[in-house]
Protein backbone atom coordinates (compact mmCIF):
# COMPACT_ATOMS: atom_id res chain seq x y z
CA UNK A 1 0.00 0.00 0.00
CA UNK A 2 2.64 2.37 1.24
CA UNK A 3 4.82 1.67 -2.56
CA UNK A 4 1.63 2.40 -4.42
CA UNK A 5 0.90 5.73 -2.78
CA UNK A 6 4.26 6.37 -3.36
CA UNK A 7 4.14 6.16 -6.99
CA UNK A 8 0.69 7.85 -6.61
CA UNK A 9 2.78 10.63 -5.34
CA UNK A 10 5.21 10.38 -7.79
CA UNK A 11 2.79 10.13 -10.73
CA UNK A 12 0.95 13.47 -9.58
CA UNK A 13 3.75 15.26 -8.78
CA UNK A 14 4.71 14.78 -12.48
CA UNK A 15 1.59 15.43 -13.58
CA UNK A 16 1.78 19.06 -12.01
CA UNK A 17 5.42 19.65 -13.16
CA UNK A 18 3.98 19.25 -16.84
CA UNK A 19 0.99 21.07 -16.44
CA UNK A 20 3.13 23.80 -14.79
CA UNK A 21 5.53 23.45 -17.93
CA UNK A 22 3.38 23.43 -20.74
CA UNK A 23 1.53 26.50 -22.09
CA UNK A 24 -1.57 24.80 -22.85
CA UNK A 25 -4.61 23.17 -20.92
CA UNK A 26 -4.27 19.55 -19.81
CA UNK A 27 -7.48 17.54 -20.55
CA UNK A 28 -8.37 14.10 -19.78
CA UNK A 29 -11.29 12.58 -21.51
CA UNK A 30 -12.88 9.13 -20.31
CA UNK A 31 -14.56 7.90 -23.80
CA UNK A 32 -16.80 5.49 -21.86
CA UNK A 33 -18.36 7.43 -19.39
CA UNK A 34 -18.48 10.81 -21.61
CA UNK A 35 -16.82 12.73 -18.82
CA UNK A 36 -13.96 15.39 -19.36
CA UNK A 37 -11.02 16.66 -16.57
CA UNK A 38 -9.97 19.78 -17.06
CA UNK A 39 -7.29 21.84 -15.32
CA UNK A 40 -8.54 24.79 -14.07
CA UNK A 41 -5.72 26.72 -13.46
CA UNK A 42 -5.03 26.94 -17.35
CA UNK A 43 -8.33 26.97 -18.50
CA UNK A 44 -8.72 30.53 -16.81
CA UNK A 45 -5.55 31.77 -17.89
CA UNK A 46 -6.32 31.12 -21.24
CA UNK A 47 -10.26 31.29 -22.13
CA UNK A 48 -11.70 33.20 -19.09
CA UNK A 49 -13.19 30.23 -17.36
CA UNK A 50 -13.03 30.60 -13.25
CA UNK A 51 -13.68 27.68 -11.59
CA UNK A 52 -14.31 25.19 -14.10
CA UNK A 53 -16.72 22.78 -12.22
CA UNK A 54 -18.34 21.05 -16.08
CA UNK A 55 -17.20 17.19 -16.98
CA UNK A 56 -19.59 17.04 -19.72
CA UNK A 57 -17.59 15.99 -22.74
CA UNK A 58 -20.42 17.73 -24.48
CA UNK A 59 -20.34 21.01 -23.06
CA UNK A 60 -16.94 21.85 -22.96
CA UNK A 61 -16.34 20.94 -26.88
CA UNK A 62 -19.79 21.03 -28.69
CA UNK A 63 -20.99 24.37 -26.93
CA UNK A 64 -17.91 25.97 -26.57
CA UNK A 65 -16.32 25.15 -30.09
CA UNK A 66 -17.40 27.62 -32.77
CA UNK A 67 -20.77 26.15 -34.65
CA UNK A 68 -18.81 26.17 -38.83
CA UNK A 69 -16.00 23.83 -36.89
CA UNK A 70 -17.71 21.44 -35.01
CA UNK A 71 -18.61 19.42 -37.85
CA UNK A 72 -15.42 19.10 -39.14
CA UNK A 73 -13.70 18.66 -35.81
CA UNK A 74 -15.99 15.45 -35.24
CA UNK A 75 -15.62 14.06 -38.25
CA UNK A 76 -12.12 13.89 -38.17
CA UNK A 77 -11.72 12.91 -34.60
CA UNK A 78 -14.56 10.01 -34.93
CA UNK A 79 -12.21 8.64 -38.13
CA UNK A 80 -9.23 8.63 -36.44
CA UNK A 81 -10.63 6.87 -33.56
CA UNK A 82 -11.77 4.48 -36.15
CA UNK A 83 -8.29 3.58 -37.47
CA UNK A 84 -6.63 1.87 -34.84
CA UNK A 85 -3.65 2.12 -35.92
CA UNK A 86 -3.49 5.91 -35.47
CA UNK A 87 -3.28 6.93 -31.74
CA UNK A 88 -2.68 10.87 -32.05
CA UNK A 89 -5.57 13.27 -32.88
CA UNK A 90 -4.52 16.72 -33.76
CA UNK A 91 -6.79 19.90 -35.09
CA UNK A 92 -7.19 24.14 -35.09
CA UNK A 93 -10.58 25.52 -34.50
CA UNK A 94 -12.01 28.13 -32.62
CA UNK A 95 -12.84 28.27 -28.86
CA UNK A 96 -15.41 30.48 -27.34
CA UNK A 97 -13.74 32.40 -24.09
CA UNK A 98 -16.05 33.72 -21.27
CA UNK A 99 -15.92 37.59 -22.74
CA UNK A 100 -17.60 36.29 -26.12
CA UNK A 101 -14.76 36.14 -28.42
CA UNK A 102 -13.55 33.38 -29.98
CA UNK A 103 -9.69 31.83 -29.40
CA UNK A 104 -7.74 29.72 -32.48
CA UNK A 105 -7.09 26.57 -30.75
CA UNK A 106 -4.48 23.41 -31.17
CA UNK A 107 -5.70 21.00 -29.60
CA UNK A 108 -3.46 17.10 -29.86
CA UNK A 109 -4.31 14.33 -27.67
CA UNK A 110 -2.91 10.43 -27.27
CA UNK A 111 -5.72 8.17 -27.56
CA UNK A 112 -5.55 4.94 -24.82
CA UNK A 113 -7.02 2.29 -26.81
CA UNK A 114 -8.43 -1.37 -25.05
CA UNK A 115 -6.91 -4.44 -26.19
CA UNK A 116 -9.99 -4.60 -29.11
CA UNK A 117 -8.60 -1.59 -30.31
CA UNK A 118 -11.27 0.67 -29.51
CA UNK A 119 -10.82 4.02 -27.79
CA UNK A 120 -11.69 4.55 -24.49
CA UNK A 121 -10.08 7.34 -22.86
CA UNK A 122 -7.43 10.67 -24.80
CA UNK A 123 -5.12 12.51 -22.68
CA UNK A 124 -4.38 16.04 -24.40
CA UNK A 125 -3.97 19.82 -24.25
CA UNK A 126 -5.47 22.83 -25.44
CA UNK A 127 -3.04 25.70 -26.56
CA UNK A 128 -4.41 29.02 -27.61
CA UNK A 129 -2.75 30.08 -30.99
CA UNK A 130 -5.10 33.54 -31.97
CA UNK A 131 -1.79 35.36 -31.78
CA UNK A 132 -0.43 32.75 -34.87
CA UNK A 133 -3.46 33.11 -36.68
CA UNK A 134 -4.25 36.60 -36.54
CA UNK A 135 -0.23 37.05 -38.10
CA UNK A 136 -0.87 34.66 -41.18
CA UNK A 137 -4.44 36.05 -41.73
CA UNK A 138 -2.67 39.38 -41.84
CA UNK A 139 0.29 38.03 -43.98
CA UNK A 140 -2.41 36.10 -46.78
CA UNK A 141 -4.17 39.59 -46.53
CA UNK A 142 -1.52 41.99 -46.84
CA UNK A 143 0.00 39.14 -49.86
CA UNK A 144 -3.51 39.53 -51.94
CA UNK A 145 -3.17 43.20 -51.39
CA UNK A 146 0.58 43.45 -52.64
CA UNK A 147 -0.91 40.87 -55.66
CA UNK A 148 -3.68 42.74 -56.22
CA UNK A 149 -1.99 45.69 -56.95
CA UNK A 150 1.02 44.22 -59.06
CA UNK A 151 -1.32 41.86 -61.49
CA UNK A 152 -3.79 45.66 -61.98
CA UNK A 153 -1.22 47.76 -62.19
CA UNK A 154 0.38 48.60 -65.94
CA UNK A 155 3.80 48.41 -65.53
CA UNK A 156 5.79 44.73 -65.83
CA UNK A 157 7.05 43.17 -62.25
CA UNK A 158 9.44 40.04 -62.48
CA UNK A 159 11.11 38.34 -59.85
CA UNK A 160 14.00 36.47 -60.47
CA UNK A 161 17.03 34.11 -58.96
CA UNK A 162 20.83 35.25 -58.34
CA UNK A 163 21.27 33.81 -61.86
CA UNK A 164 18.58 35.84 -63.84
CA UNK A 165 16.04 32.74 -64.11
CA UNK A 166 12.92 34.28 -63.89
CA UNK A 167 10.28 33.19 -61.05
CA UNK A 168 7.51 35.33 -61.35
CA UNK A 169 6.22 37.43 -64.09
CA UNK A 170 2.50 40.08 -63.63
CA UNK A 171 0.07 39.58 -66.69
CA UNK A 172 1.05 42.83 -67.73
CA UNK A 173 3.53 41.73 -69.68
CA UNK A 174 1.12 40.50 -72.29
CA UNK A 175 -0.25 43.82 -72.75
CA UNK A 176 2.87 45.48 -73.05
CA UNK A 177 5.63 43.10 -74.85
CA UNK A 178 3.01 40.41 -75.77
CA UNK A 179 4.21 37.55 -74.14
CA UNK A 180 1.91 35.14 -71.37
CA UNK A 181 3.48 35.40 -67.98
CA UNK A 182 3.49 31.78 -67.73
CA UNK A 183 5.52 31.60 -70.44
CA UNK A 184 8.27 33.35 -69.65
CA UNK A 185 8.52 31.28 -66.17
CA UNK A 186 11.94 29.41 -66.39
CA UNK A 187 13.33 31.90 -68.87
CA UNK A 188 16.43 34.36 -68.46
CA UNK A 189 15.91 37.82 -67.51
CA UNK A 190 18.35 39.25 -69.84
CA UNK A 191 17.15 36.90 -72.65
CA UNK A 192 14.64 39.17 -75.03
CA UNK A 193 17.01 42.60 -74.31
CA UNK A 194 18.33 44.40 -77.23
CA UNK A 195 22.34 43.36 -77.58
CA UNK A 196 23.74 46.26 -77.64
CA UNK A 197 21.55 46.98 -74.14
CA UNK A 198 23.22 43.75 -72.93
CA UNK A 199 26.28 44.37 -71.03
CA UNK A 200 24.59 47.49 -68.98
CA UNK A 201 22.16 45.46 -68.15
CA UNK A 202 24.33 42.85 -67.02
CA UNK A 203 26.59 45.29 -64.81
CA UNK A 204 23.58 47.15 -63.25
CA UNK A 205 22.07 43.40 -62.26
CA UNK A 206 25.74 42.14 -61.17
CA UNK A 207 25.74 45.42 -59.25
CA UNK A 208 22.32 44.52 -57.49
CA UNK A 209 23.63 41.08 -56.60
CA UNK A 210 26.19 42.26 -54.44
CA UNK A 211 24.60 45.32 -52.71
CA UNK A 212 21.60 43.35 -50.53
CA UNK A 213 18.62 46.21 -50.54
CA UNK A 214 20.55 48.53 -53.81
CA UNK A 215 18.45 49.85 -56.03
CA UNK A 216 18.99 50.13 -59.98
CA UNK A 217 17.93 52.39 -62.55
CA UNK A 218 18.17 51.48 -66.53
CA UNK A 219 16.84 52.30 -69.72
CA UNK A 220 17.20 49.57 -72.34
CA UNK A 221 15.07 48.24 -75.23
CA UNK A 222 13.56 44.92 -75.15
CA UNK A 223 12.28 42.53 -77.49
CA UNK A 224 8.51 42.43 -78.42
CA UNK A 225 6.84 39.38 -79.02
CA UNK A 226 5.95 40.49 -82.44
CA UNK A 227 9.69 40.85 -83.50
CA UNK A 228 9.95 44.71 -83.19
């Protein structure tokens, strides 16, 4: 009796070093019974919630999770659960905290399986990631802004490699030089420019190659797709 409280002991003593260590909140969910352990401590830090007293399975992620992810939160947990070879469930959605907003969650929990293979109890943690989210929605808007304005505008923008290949190429170019965009993907920078343009061209862009943030200014003639 006296070796198994001691390993009780031990066992909770790690358990509070990791919840104390990890920046998420620890769940425990018992499949059978439908009931859910949540630390508290965590939970308030994170989504509002004082004194978590709910074990209902079905409060604390139906209710709470935002009503366009629940669906697809299910339906991916329920198929993983079906595949037991698979013992990790992982997925984002959105949480609803106490003052009515809602948090981007990752949530990843080890499923405990019985010796038929069939769940019955996932140990996990919540971590709130809004701060992650809210950067790359700002990033993806700020990139279809910048895009926006380069594939409207009039004048040609390229992007290419240290060795001239070109990566990127706005539609403009067709309306301009007559050439697709797509098609001059792959294709030298300096490859349709006048030859007695050539060697400028090739100092000012060996120039820019070796001055990280330099700027260049040129005037050359370039090749139109109709010959001229």
């Amino acid at each position: 009796r006296k070796e198994a409280e001691d390993l009780l002991r031990q066992s909770n003593e790690r358990y509070n070093i990791v919840t104390k260590a990890t920046n998420g909140s620890i769940w425990d969910w018992n499949i059978l019974t439908n009931e859910v352990i949540r630390d508290n401590k965590r939970l308030e830090t994170l989504f509002g919630y004082e004194g978590w007293e709910s074990n209902e399975v079905d409060h604390f992620w139906n209710k709470l999770t935002h009503p366009e992810d629940w669906a697809r939160v299910t339906k991916r947990r329920n198929k993983i659960f079906e595949n037991t070879a698979q013992n990790y469930w992982e997925d984002e959605y959105r949480f609803l905290k106490t003052d009515g907003q809602y948090a981007y969650v990752y949530d990843r929990g080890y499923i405990i399986r019985n010796s038929e293979g069939k769940p019955i109890r996932m140990i996990g943690a919540s971590q709130d990631i809004s701060e992650r989210k809210t950067a790359e929605e700002t990033l993806r808007n700020s990139e279809l802004r910048f895009r926006s304005l380069i594939e409207k505008g009039n004048e040609i923008i390229a992007l290419h490699d240290a060795k001239g290949k070109i990566l990127y190429m706005s539609p403009s170019v067709e309306t301009l030089l007559g050439y697709r965009a797509e098609d001059r993907i792959g294709m030298s920078a300096l490859e349709a420019i006048y030859p007695e343009d050539l060697p400028k061209m090739k100092m000012m862009m060996a120039a820019l190659m070796n001055t990280p943030g330099g700027l260049g200014n040129e005037q050359w003639r370039h090749l139109h797709a109709n010959g001229s």
